[in-house]
PDB file of N, CA and C in Angstrom:
ATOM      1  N   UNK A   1       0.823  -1.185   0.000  1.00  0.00           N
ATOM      2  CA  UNK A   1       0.000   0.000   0.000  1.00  0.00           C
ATOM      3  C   UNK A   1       0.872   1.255   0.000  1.00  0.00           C
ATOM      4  N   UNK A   2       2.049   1.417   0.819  1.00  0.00           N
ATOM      5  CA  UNK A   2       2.762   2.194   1.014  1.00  0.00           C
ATOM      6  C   UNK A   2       3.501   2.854  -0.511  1.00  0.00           C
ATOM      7  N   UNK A   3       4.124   1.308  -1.324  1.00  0.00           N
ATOM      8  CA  UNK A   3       4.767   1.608  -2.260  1.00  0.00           C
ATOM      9  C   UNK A   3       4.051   2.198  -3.285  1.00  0.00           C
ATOM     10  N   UNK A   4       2.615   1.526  -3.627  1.00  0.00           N
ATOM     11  CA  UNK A   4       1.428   1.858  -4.248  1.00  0.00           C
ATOM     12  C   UNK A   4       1.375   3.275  -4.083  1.00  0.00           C
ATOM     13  N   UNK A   5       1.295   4.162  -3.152  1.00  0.00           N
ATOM     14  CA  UNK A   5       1.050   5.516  -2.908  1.00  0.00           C
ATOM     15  C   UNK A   5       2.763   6.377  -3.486  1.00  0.00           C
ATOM     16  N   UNK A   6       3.571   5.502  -3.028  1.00  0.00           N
ATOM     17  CA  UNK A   6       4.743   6.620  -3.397  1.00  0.00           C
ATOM     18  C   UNK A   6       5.215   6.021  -5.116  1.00  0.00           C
ATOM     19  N   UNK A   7       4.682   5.163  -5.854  1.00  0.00           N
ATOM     20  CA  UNK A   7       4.667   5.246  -7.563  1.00  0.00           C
ATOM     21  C   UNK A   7       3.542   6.004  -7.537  1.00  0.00           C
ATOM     22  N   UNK A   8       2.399   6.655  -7.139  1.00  0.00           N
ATOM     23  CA  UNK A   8       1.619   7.500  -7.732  1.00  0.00           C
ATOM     24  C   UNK A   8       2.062   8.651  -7.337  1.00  0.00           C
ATOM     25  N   UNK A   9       2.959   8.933  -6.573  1.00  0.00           N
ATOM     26  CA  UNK A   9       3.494  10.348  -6.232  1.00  0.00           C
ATOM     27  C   UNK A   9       4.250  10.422  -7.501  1.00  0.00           C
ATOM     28  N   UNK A  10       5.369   9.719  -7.424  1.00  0.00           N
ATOM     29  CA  UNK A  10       6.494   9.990  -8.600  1.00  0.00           C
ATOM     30  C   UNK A  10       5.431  10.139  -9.865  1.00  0.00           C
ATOM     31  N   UNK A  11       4.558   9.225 -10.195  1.00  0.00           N
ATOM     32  CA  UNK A  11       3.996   9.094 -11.436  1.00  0.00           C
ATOM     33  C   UNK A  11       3.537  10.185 -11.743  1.00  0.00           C
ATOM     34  N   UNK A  12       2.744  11.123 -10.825  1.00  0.00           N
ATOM     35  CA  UNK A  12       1.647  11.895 -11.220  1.00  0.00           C
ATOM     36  C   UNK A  12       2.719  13.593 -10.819  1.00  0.00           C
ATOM     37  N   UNK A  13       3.746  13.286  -9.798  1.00  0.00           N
ATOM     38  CA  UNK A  13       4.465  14.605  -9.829  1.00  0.00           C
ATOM     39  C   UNK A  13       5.104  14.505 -11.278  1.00  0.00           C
ATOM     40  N   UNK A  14       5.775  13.366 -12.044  1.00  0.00           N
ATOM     41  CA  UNK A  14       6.197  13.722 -13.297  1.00  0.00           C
ATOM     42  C   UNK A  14       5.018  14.079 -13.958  1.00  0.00           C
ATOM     43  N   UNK A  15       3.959  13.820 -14.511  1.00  0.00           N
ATOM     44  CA  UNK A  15       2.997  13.665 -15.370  1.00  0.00           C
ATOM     45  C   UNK A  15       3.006  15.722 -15.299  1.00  0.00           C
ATOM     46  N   UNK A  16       2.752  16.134 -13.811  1.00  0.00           N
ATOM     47  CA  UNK A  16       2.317  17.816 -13.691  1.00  0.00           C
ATOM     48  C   UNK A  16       3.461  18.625 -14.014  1.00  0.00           C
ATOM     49  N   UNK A  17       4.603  18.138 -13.549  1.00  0.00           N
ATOM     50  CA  UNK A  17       6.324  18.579 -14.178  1.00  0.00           C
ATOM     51  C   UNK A  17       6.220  18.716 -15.248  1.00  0.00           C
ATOM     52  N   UNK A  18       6.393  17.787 -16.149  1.00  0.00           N
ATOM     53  CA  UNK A  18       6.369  17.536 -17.451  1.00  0.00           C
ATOM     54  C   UNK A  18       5.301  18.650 -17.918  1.00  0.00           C
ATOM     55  N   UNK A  19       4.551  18.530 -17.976  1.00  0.00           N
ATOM     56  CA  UNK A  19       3.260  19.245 -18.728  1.00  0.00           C
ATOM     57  C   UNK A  19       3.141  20.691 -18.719  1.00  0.00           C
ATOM     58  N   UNK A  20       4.105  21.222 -17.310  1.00  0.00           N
ATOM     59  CA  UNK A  20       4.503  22.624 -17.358  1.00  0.00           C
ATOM     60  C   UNK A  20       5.847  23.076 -18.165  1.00  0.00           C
ATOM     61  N   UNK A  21       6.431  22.383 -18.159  1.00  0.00           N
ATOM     62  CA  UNK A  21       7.655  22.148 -19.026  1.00  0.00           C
ATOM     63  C   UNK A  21       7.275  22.197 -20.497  1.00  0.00           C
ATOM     64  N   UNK A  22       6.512  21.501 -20.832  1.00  0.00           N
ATOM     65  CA  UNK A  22       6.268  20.965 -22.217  1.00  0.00           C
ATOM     66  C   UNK A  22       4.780  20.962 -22.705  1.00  0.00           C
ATOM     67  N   UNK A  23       4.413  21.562 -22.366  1.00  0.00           N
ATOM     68  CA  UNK A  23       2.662  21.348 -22.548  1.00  0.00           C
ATOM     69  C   UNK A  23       2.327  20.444 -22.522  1.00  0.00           C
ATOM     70  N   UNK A  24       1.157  19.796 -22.617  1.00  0.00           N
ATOM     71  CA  UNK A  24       0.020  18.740 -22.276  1.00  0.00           C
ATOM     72  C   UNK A  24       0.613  17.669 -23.613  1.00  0.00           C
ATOM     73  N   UNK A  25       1.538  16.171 -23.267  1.00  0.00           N
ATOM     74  CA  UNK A  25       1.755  15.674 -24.127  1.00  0.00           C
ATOM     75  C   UNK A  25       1.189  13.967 -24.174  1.00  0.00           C
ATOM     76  N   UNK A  26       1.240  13.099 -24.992  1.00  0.00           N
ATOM     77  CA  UNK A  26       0.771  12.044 -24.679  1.00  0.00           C
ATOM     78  C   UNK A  26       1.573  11.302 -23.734  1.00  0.00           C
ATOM     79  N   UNK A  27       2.905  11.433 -23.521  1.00  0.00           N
ATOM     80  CA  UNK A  27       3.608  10.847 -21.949  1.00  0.00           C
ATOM     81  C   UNK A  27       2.756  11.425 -21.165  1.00  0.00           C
ATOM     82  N   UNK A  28       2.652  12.637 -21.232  1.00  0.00           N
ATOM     83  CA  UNK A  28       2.074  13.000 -19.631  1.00  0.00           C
ATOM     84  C   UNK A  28       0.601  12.226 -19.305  1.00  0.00           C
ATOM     85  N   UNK A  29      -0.369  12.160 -20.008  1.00  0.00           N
ATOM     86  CA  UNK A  29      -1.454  11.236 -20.554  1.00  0.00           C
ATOM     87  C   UNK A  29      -0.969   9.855 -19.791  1.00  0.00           C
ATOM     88  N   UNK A  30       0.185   9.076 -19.921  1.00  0.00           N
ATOM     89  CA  UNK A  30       0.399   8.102 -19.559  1.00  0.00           C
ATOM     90  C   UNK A  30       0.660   8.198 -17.924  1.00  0.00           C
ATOM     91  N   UNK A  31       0.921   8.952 -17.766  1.00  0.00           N
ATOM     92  CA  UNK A  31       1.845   9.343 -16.434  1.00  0.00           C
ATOM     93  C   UNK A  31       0.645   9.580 -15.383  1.00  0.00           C
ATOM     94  N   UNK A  32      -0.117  10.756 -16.345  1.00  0.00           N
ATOM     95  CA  UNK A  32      -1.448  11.191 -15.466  1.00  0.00           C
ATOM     96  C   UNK A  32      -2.430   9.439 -14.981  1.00  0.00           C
ATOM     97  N   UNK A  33      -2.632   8.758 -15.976  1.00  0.00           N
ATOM     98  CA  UNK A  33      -3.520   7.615 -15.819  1.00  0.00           C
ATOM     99  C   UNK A  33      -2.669   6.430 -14.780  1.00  0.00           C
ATOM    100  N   UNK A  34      -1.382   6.195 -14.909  1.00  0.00           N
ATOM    101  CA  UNK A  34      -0.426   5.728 -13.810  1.00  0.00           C
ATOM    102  C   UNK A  34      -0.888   6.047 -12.512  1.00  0.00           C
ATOM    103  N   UNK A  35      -0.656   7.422 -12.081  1.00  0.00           N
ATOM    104  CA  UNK A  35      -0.535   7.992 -10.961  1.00  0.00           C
ATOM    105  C   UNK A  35      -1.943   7.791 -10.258  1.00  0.00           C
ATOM    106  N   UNK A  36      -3.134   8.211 -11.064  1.00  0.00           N
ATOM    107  CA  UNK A  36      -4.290   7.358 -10.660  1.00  0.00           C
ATOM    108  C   UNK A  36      -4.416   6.294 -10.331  1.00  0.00           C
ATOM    109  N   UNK A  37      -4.055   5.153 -11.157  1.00  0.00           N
ATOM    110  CA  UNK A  37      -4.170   3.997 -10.814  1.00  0.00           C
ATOM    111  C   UNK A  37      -3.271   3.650  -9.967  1.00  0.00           C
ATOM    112  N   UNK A  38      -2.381   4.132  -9.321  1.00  0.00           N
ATOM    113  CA  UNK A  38      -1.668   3.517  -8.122  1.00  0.00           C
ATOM    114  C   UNK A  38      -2.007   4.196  -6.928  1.00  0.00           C
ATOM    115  N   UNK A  39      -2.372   5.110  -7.102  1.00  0.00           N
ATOM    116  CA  UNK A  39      -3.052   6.079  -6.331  1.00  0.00           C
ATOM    117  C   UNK A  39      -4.418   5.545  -5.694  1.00  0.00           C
ATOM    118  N   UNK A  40      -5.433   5.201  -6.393  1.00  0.00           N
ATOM    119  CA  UNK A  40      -6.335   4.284  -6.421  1.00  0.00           C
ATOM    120  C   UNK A  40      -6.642   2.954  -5.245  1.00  0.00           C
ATOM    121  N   UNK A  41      -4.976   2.251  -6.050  1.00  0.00           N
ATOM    122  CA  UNK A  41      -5.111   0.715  -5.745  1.00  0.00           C
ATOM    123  C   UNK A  41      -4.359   1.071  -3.834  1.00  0.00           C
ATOM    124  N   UNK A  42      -3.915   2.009  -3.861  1.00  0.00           N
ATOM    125  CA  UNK A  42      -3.251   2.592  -2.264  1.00  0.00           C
ATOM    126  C   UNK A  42      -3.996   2.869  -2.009  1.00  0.00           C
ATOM    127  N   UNK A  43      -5.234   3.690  -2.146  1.00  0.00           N
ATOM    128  CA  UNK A  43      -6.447   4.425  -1.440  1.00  0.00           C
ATOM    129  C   UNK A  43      -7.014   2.845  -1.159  1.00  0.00           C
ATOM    130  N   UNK A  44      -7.187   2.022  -1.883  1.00  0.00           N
ATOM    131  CA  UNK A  44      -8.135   1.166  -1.872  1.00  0.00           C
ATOM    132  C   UNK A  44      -7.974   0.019  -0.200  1.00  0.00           C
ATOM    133  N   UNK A  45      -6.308  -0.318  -0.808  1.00  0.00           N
ATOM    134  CA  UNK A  45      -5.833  -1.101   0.494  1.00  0.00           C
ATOM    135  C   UNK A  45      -5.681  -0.241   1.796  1.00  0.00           C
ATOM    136  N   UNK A  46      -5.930   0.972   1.535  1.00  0.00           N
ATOM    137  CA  UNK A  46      -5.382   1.566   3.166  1.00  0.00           C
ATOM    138  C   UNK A  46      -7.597   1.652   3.787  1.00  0.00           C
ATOM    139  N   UNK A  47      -8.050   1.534   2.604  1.00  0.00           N
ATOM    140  CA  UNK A  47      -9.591   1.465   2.845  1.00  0.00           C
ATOM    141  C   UNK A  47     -10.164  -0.118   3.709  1.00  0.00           C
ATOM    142  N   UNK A  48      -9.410  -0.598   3.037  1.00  0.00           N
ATOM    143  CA  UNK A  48      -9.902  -2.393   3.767  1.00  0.00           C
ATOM    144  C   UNK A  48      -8.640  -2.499   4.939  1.00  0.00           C
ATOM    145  N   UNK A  49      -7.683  -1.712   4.742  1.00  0.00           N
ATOM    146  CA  UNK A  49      -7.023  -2.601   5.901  1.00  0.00           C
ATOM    147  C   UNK A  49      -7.400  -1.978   6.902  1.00  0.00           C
ATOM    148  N   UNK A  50      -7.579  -0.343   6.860  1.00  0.00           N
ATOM    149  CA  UNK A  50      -8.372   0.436   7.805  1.00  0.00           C
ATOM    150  C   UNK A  50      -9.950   0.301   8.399  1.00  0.00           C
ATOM    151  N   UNK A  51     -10.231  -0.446   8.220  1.00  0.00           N
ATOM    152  CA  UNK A  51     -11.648  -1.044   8.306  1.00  0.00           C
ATOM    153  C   UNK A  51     -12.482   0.102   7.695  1.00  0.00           C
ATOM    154  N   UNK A  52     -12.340   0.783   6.520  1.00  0.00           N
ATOM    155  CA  UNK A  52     -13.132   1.781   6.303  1.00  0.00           C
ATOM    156  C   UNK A  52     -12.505   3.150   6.065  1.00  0.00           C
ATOM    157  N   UNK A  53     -13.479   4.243   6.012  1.00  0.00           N
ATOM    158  CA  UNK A  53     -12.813   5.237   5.691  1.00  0.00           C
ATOM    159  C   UNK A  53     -12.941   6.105   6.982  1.00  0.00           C
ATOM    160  N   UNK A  54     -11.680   6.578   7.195  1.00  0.00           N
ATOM    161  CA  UNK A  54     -11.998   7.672   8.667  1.00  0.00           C
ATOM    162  C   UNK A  54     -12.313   8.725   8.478  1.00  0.00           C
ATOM    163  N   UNK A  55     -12.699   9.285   8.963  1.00  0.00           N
ATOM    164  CA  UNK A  55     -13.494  10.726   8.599  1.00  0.00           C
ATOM    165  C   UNK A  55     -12.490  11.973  10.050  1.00  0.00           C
ATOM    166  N   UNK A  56     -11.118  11.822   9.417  1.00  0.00           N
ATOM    167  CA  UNK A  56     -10.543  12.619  10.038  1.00  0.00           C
ATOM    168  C   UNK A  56      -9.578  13.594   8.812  1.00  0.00           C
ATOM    169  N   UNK A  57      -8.854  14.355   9.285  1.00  0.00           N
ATOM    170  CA  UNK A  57      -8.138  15.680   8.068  1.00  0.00           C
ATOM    171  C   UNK A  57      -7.876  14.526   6.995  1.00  0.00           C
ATOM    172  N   UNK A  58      -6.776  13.688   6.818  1.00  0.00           N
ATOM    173  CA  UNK A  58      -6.145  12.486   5.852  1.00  0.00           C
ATOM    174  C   UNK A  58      -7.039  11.821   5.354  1.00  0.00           C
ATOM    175  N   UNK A  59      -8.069  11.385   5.711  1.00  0.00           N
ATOM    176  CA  UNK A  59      -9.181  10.294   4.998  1.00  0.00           C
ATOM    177  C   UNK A  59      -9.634  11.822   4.423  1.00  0.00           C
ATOM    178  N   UNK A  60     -10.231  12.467   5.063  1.00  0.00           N
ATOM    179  CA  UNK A  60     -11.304  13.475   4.330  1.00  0.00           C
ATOM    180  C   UNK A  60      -9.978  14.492   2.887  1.00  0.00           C
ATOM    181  N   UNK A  61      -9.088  14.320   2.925  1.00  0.00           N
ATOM    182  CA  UNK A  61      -7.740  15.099   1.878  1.00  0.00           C
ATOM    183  C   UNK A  61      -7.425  13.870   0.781  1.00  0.00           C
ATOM    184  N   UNK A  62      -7.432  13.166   1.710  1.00  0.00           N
ATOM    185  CA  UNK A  62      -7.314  11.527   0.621  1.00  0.00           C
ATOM    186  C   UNK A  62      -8.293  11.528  -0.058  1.00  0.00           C
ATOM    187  N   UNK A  63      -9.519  11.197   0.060  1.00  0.00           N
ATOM    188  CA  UNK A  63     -10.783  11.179  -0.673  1.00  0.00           C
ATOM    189  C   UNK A  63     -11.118  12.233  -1.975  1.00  0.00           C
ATOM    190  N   UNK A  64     -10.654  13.533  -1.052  1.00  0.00           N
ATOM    191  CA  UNK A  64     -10.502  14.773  -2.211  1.00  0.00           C
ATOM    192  C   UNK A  64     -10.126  14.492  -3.192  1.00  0.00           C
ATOM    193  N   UNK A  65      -8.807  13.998  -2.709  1.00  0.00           N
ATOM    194  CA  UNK A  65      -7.210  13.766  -3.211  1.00  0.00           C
ATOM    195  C   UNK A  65      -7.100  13.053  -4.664  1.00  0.00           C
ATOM    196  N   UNK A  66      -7.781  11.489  -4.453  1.00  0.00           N
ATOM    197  CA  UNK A  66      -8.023  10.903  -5.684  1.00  0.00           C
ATOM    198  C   UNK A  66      -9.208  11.334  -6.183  1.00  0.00           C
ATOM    199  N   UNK A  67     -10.595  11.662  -6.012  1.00  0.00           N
ATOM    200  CA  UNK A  67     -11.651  12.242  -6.731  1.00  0.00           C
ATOM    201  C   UNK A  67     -10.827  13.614  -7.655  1.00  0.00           C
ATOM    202  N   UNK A  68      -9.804  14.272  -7.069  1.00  0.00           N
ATOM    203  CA  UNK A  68      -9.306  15.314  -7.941  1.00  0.00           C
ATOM    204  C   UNK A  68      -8.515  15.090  -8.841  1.00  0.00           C
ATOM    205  N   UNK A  69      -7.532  14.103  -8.661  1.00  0.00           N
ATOM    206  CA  UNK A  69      -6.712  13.405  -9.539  1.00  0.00           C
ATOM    207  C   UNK A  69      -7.509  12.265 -10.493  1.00  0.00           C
ATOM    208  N   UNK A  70      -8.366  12.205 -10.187  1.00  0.00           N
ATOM    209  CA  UNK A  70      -9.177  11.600 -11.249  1.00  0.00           C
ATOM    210  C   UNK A  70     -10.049  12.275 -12.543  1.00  0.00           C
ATOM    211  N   UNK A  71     -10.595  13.439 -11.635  1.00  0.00           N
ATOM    212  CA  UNK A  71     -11.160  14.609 -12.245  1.00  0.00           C
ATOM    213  C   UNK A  71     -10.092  14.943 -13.389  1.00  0.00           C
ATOM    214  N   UNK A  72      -8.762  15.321 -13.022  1.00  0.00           N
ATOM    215  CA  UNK A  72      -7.670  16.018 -13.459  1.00  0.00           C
ATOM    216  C   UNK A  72      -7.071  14.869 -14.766  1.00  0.00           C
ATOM    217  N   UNK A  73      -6.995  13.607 -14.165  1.00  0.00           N
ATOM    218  CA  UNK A  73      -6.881  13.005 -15.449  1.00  0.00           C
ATOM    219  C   UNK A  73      -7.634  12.830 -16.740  1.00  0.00           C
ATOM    220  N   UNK A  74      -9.005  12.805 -16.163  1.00  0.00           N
ATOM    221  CA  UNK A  74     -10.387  13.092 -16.990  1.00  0.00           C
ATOM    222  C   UNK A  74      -9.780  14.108 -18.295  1.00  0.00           C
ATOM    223  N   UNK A  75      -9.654  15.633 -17.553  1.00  0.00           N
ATOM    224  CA  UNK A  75      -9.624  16.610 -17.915  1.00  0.00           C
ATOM    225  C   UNK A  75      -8.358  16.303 -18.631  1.00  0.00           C
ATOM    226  N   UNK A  76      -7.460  16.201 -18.521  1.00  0.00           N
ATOM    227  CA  UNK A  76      -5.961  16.226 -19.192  1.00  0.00           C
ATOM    228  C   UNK A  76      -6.380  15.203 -20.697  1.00  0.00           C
ATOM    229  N   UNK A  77      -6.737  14.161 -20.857  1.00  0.00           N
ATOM    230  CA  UNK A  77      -7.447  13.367 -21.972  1.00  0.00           C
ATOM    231  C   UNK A  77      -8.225  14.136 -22.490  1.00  0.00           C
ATOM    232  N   UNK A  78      -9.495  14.472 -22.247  1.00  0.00           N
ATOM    233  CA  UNK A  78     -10.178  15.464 -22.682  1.00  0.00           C
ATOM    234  C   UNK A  78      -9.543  16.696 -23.594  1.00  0.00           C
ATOM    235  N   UNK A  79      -8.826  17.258 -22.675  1.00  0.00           N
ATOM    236  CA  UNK A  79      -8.128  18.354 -23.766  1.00  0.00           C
ATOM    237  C   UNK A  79      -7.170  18.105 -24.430  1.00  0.00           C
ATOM    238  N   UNK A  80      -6.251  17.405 -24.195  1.00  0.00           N
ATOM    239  CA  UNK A  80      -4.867  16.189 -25.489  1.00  0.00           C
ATOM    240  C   UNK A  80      -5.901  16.273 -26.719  1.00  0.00           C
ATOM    241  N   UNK A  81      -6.976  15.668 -26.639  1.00  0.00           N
ATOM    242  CA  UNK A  81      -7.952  15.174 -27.401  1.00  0.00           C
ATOM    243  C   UNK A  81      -8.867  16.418 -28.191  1.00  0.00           C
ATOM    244  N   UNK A  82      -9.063  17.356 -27.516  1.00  0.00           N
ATOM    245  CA  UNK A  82      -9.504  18.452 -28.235  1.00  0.00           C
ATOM    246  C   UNK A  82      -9.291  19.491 -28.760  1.00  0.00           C
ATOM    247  N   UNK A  83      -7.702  19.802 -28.229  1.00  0.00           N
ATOM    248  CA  UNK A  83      -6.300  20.878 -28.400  1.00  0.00           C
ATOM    249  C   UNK A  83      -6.174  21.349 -29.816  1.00  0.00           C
ATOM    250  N   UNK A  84      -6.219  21.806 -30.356  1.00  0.00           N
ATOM    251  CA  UNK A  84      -5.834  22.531 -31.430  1.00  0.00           C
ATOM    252  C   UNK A  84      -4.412  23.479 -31.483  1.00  0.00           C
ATOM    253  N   UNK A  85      -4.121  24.136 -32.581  1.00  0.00           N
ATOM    254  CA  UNK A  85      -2.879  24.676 -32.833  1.00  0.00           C
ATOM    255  C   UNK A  85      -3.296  25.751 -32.628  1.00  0.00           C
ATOM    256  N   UNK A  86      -4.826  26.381 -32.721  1.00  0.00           N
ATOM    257  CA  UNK A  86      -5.051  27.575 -32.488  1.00  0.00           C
ATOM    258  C   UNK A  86      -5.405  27.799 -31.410  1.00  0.00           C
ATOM    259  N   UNK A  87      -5.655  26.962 -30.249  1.00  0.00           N
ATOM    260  CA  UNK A  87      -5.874  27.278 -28.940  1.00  0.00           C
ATOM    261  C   UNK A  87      -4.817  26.395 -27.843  1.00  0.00           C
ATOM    262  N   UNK A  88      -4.136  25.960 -28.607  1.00  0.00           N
ATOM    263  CA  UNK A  88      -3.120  25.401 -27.556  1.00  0.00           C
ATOM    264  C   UNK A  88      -2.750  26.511 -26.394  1.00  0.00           C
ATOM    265  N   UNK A  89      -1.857  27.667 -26.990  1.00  0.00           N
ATOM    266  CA  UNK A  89      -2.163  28.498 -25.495  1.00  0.00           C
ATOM    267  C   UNK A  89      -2.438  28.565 -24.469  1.00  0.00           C
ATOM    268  N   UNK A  90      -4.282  28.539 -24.845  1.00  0.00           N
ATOM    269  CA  UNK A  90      -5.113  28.607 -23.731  1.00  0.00           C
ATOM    270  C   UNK A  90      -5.212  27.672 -23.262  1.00  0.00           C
ATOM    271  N   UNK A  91      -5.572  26.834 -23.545  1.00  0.00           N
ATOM    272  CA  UNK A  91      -5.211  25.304 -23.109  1.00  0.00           C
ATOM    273  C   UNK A  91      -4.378  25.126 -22.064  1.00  0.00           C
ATOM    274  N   UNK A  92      -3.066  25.531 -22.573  1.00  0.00           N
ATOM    275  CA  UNK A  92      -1.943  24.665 -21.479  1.00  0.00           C
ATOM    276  C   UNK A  92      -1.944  26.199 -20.266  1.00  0.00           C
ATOM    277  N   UNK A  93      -2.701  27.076 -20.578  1.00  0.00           N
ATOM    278  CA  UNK A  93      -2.177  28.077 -19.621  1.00  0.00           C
ATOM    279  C   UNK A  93      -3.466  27.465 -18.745  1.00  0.00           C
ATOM    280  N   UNK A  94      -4.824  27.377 -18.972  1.00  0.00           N
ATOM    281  CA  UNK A  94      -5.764  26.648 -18.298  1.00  0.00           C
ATOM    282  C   UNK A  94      -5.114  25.955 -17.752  1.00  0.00           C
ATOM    283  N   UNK A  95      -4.996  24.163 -18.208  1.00  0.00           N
ATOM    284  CA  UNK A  95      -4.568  23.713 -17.330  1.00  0.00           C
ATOM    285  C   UNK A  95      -3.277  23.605 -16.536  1.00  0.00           C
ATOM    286  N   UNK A  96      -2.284  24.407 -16.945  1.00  0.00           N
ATOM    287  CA  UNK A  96      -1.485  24.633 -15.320  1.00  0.00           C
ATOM    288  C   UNK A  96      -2.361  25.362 -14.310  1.00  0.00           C
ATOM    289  N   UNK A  97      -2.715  25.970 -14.463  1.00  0.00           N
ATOM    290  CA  UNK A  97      -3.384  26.855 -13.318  1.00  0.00           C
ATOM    291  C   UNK A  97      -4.300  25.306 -12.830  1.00  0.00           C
ATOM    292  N   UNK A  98      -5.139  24.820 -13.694  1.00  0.00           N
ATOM    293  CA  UNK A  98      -5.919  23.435 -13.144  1.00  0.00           C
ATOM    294  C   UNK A  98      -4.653  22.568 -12.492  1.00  0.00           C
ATOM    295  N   UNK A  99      -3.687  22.241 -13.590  1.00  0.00           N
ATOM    296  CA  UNK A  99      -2.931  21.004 -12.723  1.00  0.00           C
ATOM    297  C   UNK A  99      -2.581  21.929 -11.302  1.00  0.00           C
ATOM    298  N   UNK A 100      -1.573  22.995 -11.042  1.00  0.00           N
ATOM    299  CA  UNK A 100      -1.552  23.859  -9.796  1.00  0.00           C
ATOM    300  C   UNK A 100      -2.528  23.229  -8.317  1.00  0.00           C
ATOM    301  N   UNK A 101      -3.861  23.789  -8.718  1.00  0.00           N
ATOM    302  CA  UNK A 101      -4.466  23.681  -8.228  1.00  0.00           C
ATOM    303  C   UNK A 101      -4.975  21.914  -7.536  1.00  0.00           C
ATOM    304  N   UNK A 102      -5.197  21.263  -8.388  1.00  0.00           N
ATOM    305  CA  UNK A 102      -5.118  20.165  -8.177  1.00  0.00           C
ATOM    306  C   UNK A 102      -4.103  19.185  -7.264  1.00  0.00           C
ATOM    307  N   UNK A 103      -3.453  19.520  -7.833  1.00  0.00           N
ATOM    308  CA  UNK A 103      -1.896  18.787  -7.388  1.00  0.00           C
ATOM    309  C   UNK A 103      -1.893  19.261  -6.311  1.00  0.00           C
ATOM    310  N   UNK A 104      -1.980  20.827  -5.802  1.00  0.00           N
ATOM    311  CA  UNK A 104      -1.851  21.032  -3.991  1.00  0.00           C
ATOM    312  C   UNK A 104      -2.431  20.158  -3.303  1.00  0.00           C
ATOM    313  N   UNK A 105      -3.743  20.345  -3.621  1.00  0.00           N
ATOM    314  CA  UNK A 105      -4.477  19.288  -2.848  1.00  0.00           C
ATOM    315  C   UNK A 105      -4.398  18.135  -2.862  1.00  0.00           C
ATOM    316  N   UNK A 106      -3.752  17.028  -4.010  1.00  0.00           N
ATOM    317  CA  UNK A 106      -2.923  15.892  -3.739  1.00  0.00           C
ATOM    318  C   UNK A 106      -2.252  15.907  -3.070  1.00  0.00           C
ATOM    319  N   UNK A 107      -0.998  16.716  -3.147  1.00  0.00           N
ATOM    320  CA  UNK A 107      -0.252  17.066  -2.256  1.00  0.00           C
ATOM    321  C   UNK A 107      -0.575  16.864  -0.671  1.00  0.00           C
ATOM    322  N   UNK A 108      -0.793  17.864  -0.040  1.00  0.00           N
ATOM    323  CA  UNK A 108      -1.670  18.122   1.330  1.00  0.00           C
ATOM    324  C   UNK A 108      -2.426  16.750   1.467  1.00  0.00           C
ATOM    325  N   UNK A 109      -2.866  15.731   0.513  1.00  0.00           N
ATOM    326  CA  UNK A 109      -3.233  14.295   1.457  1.00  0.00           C
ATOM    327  C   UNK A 109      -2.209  13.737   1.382  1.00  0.00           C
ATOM    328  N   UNK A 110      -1.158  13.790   0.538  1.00  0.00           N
ATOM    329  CA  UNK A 110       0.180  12.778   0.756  1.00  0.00           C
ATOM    330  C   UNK A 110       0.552  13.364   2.084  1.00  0.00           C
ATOM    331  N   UNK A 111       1.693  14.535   1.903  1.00  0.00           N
ATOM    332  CA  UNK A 111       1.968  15.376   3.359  1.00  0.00           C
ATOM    333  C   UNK A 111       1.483  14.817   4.225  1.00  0.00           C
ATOM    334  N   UNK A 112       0.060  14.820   4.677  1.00  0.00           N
ATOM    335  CA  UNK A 112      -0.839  14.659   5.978  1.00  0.00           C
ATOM    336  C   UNK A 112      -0.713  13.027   6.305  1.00  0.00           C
ATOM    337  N   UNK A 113      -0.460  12.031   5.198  1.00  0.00           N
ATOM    338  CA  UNK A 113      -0.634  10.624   5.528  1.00  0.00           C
ATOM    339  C   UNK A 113       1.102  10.272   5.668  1.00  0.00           C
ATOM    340  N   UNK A 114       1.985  10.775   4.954  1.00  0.00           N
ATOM    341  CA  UNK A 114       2.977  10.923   5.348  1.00  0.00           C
ATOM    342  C   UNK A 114       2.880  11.664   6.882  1.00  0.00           C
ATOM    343  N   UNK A 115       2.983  12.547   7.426  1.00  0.00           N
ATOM    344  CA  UNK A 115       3.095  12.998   9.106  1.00  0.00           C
ATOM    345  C   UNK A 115       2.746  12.244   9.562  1.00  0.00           C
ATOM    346  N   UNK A 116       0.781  11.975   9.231  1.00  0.00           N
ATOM    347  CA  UNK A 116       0.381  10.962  10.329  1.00  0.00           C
ATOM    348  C   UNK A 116       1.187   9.495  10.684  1.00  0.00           C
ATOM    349  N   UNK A 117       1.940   9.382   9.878  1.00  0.00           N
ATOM    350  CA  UNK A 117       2.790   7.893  10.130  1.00  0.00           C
ATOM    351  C   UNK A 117       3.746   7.941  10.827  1.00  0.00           C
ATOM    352  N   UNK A 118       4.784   8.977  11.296  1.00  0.00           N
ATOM    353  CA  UNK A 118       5.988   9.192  11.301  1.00  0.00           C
ATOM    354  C   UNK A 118       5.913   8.846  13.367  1.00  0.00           C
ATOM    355  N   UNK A 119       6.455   7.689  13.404  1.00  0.00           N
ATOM    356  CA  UNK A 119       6.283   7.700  15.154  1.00  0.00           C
ATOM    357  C   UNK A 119       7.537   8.818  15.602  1.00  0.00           C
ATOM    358  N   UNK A 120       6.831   9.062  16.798  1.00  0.00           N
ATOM    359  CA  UNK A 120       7.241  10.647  17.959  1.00  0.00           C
ATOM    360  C   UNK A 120       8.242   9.750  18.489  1.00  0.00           C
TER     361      UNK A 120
END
């Protein structure tokens, strides 16, 4: 579960790297759908081994966390797919400000499940 969560970190911090770097490309497409799915399959096992979902800061940032990164992958396909030469621009200036946004709040549930682990 652990490792599961830190390949969707790497996966999905390259996928938002990349894409500011280089605009919205079909690696990142790959990277974005990775990071979900490991992201996912970690949310999933920390769900059954936890007997459930806790409804404290980390469960409630986690939950965000992948519903946004899912959203965000949605969206990243979506526009690969609808991008043009005449609106690329707007596009990639949209979604950085979207990936930005997104990604904090991934962020902030990794952070928080990372702390919560760390014994005093």
């Amino acid at each position: 579960m652990v490792i599961a969560i830190i390949l969707s970190c790497c996966f999905y911090s390259f996928a938002v790297a990349h894409s500011f770097r280089s605009g919205l490309k079909k690696i990142n497409l790959s990277f974005f759908v990775a990071g979900f799915a490991f992201d996912y399959i970690g949310t999933s096992k920390m769900f059954f081994v936890g007997n459930g979902l806790i409804l404290n800061f980390h469960g409630l940032c986690g939950i965000a966390g992948l519903v946004g990164m899912g959203i965000h992958t949605l969206v990243a396909i979506i526009l690969y797919l609808s991008t043009t030469e005449q609106n690329k621009q707007k596009v990639d200036r949209f979604f950085h400000y979207f990936s930005l946004t997104v990604y904090s709040f991934w962020l902030l549930a990794f952070i928080s499940g990372v702390l919560g682990h760390i014994p005093y």
